[in-house]
N, C-alpha and C. Protein backbone atom coordinates (compact mmCIF):
# COMPACT_ATOMS: atom_id res chain seq x y z
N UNK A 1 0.83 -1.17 0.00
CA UNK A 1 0.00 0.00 0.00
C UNK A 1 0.88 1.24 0.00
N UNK A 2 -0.01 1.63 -0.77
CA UNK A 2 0.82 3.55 -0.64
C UNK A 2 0.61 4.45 0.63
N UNK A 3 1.25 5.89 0.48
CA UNK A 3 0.92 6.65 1.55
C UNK A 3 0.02 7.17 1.54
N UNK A 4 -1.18 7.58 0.33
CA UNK A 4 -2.11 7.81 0.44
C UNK A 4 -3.01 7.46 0.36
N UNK A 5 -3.28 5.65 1.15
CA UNK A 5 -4.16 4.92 1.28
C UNK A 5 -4.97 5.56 2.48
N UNK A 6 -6.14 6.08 3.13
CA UNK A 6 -6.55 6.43 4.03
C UNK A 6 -6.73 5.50 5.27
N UNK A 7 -7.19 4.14 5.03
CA UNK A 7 -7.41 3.03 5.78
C UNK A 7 -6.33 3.25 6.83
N UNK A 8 -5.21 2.83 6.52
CA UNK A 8 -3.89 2.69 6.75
C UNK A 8 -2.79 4.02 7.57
N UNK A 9 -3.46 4.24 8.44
CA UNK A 9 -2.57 5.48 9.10
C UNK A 9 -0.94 5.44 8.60
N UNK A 10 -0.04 6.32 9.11
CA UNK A 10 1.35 6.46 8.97
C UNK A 10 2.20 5.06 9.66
N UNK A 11 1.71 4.39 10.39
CA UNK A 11 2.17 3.20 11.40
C UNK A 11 1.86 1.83 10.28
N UNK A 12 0.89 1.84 9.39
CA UNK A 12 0.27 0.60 8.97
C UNK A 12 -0.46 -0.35 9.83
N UNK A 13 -0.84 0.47 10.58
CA UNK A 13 -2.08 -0.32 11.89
C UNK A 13 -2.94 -0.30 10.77
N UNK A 14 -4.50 -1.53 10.74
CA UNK A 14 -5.48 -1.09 10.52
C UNK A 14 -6.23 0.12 10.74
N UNK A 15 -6.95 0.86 10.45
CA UNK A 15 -7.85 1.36 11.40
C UNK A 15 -8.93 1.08 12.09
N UNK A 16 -9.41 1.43 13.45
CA UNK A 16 -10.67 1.09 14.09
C UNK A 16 -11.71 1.65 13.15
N UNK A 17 -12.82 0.67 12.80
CA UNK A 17 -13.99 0.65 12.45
C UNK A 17 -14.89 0.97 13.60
N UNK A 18 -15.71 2.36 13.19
CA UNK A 18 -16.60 2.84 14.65
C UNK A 18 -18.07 2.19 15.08
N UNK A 19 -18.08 1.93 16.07
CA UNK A 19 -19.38 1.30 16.28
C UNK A 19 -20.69 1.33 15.61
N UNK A 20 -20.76 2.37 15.23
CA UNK A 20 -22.09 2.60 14.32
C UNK A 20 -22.00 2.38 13.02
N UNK A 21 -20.33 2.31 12.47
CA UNK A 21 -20.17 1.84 11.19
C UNK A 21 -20.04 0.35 10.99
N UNK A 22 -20.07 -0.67 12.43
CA UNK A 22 -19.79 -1.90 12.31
C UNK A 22 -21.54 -2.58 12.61
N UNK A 23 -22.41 -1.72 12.84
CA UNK A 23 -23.91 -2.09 13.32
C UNK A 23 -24.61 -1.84 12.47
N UNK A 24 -24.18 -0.97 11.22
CA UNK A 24 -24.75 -0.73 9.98
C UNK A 24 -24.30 -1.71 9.08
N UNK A 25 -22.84 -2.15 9.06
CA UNK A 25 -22.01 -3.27 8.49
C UNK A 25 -23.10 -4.76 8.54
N UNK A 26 -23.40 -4.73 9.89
CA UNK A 26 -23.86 -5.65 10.48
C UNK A 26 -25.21 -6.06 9.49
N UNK A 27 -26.32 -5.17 9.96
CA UNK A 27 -27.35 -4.57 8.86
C UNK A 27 -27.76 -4.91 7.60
N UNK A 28 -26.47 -4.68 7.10
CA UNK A 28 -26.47 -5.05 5.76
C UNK A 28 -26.17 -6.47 5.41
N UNK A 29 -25.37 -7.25 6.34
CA UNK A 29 -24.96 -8.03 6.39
C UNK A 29 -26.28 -9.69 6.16
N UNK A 30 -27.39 -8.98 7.26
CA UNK A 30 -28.60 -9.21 7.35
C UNK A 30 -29.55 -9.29 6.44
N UNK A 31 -29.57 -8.19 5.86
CA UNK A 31 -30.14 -7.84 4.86
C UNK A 31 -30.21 -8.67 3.44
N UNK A 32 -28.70 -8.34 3.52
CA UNK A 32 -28.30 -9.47 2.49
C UNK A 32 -29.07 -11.10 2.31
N UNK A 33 -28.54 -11.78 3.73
CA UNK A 33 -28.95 -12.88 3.69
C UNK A 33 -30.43 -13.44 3.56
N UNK A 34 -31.39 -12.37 3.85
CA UNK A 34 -32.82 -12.60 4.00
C UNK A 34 -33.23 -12.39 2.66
N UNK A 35 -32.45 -11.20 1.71
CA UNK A 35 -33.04 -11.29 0.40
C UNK A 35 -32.95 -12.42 -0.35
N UNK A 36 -31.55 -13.32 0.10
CA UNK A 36 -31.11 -14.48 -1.00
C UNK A 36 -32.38 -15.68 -0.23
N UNK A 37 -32.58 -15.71 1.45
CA UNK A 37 -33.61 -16.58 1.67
C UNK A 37 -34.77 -16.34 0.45
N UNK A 38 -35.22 -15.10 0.88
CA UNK A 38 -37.06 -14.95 0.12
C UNK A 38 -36.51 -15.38 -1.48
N UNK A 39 -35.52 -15.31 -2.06
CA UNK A 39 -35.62 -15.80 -3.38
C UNK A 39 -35.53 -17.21 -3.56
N UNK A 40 -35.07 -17.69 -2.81
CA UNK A 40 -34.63 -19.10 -2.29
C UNK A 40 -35.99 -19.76 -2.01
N UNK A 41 -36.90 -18.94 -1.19
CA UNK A 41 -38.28 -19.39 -1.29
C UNK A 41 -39.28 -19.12 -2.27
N UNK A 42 -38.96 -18.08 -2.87
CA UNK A 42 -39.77 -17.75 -4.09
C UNK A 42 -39.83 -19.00 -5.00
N UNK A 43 -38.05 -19.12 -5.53
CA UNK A 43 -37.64 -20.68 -6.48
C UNK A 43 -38.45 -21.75 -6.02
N UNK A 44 -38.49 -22.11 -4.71
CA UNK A 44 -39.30 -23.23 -4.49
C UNK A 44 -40.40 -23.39 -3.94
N UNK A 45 -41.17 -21.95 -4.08
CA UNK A 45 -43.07 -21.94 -4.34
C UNK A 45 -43.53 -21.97 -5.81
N UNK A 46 -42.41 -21.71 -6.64
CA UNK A 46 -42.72 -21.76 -7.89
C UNK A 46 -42.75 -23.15 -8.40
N UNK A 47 -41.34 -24.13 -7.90
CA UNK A 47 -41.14 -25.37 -8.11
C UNK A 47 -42.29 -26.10 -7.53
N UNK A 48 -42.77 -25.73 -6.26
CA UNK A 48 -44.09 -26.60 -5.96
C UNK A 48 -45.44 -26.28 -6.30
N UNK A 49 -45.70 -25.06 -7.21
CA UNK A 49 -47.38 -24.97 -7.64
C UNK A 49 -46.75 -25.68 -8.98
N UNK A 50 -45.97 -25.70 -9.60
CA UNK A 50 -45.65 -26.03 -11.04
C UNK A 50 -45.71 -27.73 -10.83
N UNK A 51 -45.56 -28.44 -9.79
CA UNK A 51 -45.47 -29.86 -9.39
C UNK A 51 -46.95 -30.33 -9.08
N UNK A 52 -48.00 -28.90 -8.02
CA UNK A 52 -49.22 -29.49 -7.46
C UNK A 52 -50.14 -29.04 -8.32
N UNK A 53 -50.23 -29.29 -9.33
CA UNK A 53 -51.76 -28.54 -9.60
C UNK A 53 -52.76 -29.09 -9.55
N UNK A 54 -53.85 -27.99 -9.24
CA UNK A 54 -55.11 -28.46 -8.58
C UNK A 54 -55.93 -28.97 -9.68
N UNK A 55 -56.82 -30.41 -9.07
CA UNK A 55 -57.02 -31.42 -10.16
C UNK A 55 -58.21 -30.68 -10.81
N UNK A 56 -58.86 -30.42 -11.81
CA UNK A 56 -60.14 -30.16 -12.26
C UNK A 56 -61.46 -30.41 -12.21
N UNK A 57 -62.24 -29.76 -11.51
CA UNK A 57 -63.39 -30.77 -11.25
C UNK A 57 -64.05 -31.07 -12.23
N UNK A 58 -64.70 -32.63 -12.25
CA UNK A 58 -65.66 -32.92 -13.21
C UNK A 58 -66.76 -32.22 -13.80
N UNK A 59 -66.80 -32.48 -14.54
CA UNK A 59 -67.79 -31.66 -15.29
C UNK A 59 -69.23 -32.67 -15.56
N UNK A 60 -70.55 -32.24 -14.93
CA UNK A 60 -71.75 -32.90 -15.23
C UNK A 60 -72.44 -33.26 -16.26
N UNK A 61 -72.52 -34.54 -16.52
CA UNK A 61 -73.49 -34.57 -17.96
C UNK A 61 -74.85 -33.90 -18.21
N UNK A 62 -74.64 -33.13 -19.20
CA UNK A 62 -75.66 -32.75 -19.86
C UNK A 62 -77.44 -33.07 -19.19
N UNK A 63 -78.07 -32.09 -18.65
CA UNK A 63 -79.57 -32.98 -18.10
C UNK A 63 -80.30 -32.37 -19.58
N UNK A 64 -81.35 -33.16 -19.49
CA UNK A 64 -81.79 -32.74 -20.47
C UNK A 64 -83.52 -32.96 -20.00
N UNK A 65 -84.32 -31.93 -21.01
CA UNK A 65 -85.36 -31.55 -20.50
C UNK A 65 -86.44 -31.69 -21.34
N UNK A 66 -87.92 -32.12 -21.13
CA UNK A 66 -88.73 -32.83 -21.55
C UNK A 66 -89.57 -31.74 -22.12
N UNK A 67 -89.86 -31.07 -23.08
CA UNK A 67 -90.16 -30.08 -23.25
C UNK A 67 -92.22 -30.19 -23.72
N UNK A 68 -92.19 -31.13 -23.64
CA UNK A 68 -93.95 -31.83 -23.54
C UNK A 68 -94.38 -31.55 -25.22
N UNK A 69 -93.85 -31.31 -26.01
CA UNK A 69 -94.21 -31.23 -27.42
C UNK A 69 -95.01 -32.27 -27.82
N UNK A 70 -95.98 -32.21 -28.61
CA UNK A 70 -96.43 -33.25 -29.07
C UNK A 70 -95.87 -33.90 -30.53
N UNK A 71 -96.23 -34.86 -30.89
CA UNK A 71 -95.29 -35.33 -31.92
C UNK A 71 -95.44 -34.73 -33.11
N UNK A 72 -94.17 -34.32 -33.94
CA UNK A 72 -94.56 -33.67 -35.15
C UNK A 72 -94.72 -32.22 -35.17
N UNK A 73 -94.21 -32.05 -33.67
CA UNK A 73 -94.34 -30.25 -33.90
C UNK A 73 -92.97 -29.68 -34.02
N UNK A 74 -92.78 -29.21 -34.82
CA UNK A 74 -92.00 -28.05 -35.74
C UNK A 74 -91.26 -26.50 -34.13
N UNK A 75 -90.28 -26.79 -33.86
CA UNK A 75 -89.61 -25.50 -33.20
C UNK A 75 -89.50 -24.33 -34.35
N UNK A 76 -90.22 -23.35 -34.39
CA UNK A 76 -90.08 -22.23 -35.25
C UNK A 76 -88.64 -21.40 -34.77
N UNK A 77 -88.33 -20.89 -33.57
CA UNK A 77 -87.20 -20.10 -33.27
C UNK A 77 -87.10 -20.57 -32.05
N UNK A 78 -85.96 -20.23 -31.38
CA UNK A 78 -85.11 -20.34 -29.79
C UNK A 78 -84.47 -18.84 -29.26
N UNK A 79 -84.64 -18.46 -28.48
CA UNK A 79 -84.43 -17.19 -28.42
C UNK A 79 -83.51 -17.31 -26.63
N UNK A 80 -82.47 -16.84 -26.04
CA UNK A 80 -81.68 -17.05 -25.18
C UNK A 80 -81.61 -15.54 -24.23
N UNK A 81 -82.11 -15.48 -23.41
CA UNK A 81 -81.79 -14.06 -22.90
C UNK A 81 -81.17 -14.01 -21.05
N UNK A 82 -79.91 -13.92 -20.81
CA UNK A 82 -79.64 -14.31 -19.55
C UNK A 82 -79.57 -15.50 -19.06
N UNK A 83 -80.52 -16.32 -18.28
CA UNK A 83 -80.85 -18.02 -18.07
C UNK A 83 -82.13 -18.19 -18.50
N UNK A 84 -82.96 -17.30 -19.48
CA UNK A 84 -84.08 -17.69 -19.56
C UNK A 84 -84.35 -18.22 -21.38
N UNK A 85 -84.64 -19.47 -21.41
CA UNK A 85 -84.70 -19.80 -23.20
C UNK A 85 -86.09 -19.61 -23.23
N UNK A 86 -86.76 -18.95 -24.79
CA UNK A 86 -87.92 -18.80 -25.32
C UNK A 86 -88.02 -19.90 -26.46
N UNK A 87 -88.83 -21.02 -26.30
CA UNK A 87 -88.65 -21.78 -27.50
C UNK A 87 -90.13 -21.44 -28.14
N UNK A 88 -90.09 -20.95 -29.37
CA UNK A 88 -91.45 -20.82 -30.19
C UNK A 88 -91.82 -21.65 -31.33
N UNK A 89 -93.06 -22.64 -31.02
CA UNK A 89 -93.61 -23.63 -32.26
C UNK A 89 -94.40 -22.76 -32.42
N UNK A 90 -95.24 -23.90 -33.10
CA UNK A 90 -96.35 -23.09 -34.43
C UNK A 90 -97.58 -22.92 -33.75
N UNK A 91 -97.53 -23.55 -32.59
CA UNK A 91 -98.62 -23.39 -31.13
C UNK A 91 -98.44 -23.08 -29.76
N UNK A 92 -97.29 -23.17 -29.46
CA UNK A 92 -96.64 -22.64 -28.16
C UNK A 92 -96.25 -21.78 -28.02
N UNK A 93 -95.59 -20.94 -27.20
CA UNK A 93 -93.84 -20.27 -26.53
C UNK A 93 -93.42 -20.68 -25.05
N UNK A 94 -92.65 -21.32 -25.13
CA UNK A 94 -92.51 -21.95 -23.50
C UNK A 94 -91.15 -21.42 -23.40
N UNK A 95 -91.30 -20.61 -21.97
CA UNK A 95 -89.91 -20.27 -21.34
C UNK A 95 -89.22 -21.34 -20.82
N UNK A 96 -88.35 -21.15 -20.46
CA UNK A 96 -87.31 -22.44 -19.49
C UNK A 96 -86.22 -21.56 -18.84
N UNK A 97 -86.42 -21.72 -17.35
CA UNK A 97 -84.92 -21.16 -16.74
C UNK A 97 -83.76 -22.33 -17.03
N UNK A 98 -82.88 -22.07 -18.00
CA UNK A 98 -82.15 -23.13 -17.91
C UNK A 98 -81.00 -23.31 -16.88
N UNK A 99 -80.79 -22.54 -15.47
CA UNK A 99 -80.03 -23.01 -14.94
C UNK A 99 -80.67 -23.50 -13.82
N UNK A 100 -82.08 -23.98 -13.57
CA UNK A 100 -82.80 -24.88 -12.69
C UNK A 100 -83.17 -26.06 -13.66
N UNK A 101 -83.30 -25.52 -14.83
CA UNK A 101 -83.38 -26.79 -15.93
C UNK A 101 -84.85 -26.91 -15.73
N UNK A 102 -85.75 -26.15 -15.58
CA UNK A 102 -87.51 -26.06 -15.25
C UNK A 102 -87.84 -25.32 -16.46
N UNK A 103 -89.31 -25.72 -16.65
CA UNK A 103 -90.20 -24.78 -17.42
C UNK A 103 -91.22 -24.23 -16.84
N UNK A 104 -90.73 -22.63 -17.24
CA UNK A 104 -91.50 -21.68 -16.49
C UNK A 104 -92.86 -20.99 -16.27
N UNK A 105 -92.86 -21.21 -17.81
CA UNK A 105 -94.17 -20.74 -18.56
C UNK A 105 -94.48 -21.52 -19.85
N UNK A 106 -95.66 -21.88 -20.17
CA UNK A 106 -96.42 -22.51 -21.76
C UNK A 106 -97.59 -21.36 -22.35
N UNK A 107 -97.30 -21.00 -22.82
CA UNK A 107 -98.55 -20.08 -23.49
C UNK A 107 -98.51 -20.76 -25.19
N UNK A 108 -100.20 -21.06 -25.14
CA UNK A 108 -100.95 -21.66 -26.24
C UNK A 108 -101.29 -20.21 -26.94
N UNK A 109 -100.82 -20.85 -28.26
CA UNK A 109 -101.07 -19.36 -29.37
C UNK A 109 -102.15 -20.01 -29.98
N UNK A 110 -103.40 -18.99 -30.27
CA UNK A 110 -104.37 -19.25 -31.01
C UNK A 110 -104.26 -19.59 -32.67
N UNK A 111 -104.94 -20.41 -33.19
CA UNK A 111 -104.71 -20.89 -34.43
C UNK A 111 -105.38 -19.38 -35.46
């Protein structure tokens, strides 16, 4: 080392490091190590949702619904609004909530 190393007084003693500069030292020291933990845990919350994934629930078959038609009748239109279906023959309109899977209403159209 040279003479105008500051560390290093005229003797080549170290110098004393001051208490508040060795508790901040410290600090950081800390600091350090907790950031490399949380990444350390980050890596292996990632490694374990990528290993567990949650299974899918089944999916229900299809119900299906008796719509009382008589034979030979003709569906003119289907009409869908929210959960409620409008099915219109050539003599009916019957609502259906389809997420109770019920029929709500039958109204007979005059010939």
């Amino acid at each position: 080392m040279n003479e105008s190393d500051p560390l290093l007084p005229g003797d080549a003693a170290p110098m004393e490091i001051p208490a508040s500069a060795r508790r901040l030292l410290r600090v950081v020291y800390i600091m350090g190590v907790v950031l490399v933990l949380l990444f350390l845990t980050l890596i292996a919350a990632i490694i374990w949702k990528s290993n567990h994934k949650a299974t899918p629930a089944a999916i229900a078959a299809p119900q299906t619904l008796n719509l009382g038609l008589p034979q030979g009748s003709e569906i003119r239109s289907a009409s869908l609004d929210g959960d409620r279906l409008v099915v219109t023959t050539a003599t009916q309109v019957i609502v259906v909530d389809i997420r109770k899977n019920t029929i709500l209403s039958r109204l007979q159209v005059a010939p």
